[in-house]
Protein backbone atom coordinates (compact mmCIF):
# COMPACT_ATOMS: atom_id res chain seq x y z
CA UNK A 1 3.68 -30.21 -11.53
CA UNK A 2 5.63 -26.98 -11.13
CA UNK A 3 6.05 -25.58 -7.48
CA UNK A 4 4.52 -21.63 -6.99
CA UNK A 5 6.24 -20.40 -3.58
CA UNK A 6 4.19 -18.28 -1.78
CA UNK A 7 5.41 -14.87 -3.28
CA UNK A 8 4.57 -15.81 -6.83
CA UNK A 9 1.40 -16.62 -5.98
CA UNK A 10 0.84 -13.55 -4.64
CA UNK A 11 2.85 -11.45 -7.12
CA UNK A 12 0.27 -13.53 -9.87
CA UNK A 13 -2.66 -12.63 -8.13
CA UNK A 14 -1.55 -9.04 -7.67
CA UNK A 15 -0.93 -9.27 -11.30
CA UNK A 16 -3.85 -10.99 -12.65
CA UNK A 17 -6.49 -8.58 -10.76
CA UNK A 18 -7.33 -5.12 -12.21
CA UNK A 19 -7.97 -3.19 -9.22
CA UNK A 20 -3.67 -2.79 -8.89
CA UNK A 21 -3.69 -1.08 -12.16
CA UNK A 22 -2.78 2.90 -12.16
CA UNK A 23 -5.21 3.56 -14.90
CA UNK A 24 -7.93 3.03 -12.38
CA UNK A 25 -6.26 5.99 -10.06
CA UNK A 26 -7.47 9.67 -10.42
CA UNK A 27 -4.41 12.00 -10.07
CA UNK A 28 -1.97 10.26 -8.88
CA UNK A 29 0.65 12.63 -7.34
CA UNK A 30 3.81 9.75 -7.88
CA UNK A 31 4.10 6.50 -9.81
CA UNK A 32 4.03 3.27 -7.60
CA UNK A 33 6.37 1.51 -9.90
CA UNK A 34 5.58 -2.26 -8.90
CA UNK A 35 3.23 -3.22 -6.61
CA UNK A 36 3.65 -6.22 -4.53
CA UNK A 37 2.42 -7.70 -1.31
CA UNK A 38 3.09 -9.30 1.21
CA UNK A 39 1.77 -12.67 2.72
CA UNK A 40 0.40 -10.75 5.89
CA UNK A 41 -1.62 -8.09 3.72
CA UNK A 42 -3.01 -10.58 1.13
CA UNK A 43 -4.05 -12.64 3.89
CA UNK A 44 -6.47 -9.74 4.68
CA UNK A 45 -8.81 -10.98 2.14
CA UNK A 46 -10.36 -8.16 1.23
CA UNK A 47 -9.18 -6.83 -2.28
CA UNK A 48 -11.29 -3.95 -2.75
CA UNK A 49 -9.93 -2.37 0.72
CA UNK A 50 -6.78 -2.93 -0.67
CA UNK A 51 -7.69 -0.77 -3.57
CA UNK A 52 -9.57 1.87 -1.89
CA UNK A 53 -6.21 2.17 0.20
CA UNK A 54 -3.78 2.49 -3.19
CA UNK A 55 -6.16 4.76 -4.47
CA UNK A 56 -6.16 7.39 -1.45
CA UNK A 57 -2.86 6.99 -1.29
CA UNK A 58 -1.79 7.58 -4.62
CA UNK A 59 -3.74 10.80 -4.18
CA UNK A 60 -1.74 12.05 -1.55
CA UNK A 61 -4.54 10.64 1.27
CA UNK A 62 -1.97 9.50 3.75
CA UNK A 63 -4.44 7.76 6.10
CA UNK A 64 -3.51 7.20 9.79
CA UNK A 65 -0.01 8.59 9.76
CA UNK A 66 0.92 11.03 12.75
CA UNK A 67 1.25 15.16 11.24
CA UNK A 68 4.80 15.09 10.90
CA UNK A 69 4.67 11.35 8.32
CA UNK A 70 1.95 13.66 6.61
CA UNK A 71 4.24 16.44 6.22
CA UNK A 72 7.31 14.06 5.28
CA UNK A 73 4.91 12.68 2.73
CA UNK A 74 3.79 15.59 1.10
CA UNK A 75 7.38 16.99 0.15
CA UNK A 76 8.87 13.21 -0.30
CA UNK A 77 6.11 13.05 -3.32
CA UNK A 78 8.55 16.45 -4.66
CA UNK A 79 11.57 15.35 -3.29
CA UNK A 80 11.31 11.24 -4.20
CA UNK A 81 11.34 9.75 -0.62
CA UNK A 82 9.98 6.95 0.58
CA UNK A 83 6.33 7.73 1.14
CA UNK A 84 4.09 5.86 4.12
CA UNK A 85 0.52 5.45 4.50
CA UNK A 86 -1.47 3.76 7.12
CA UNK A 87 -5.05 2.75 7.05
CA UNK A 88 -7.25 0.82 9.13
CA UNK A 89 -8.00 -2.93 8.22
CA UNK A 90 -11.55 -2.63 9.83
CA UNK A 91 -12.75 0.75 9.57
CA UNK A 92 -15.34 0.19 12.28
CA UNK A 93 -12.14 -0.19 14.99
CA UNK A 94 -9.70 2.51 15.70
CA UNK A 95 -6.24 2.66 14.02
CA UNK A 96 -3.45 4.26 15.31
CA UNK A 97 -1.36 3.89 12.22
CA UNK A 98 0.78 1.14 13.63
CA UNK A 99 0.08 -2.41 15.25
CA UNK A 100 -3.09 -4.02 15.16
CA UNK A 101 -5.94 -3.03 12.87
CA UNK A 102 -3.19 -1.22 10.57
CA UNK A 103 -2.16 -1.60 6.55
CA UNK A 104 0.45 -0.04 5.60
CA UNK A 105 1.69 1.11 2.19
CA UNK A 106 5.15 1.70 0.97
CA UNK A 107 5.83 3.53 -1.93
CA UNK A 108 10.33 3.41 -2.07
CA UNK A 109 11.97 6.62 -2.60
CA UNK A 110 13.06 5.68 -6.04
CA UNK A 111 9.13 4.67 -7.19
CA UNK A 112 10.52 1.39 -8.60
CA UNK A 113 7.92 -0.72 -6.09
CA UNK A 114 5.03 -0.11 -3.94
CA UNK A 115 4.46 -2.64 -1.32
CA UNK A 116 1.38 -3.71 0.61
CA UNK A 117 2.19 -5.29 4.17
CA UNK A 118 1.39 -5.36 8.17
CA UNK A 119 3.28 -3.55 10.33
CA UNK A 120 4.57 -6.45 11.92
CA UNK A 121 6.09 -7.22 8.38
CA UNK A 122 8.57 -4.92 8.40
């Protein structure tokens, strides 16, 4: 029996399910390259948030980012930056954009990956 780590399981699952594919986004503003996740935001549970999240921020919906991460944001998708998003696990409980209650996304300056993961994650 071959061993799966943790990583490929997710990258697999990631893989396997449609809702991380860009032909499902409207306008994107930047490709996401790759994306991955990590243990922390798969163990969410909740695919379609996870979607609904990719999707607003492909569109340049940056979530629960202060005004000046917006403003980074909107010239790093011109200038290829590293772009941040934050969103609220539960949308019923306030998010700050950081610590509990928080998803972020990661798109790398370079657009080779997009990554999925808790704040604590990084």
């Amino acid at each position: 029996m071959e061993h799966v780590t943790q990583e490929q399981a997710v990258q697999e699952q990631i893989e396997s399910h449609p809702v991380f594919t860009r032909e499902r986004v409207i306008y994107p503003l930047f490709p996401l390259g790759q994306v991955v996740a990590t243990g922390g935001a798969m163990g969410i549970g909740d695919l379609s948030l996870l979607n609904r999240c990719l999707n607003r921020h492909v569109r340049g919906d940056w979530g629960c980012v202060c005004e000046e991460d917006a403003k980074t944001n909107n010239e790093a998708t011109k200038a290829e930056w590293r772009i941040l998003s934050a969103y609220p696990i539960d949308e019923s409980k306030p998010c700050k954009g950081y610590g509990d209650n928080t998803l972020w996304i990661i798109t790398e300056a370079d657009r080779s990956v997009t990554t999925f993961l808790l704040p604590d994650e990084y």
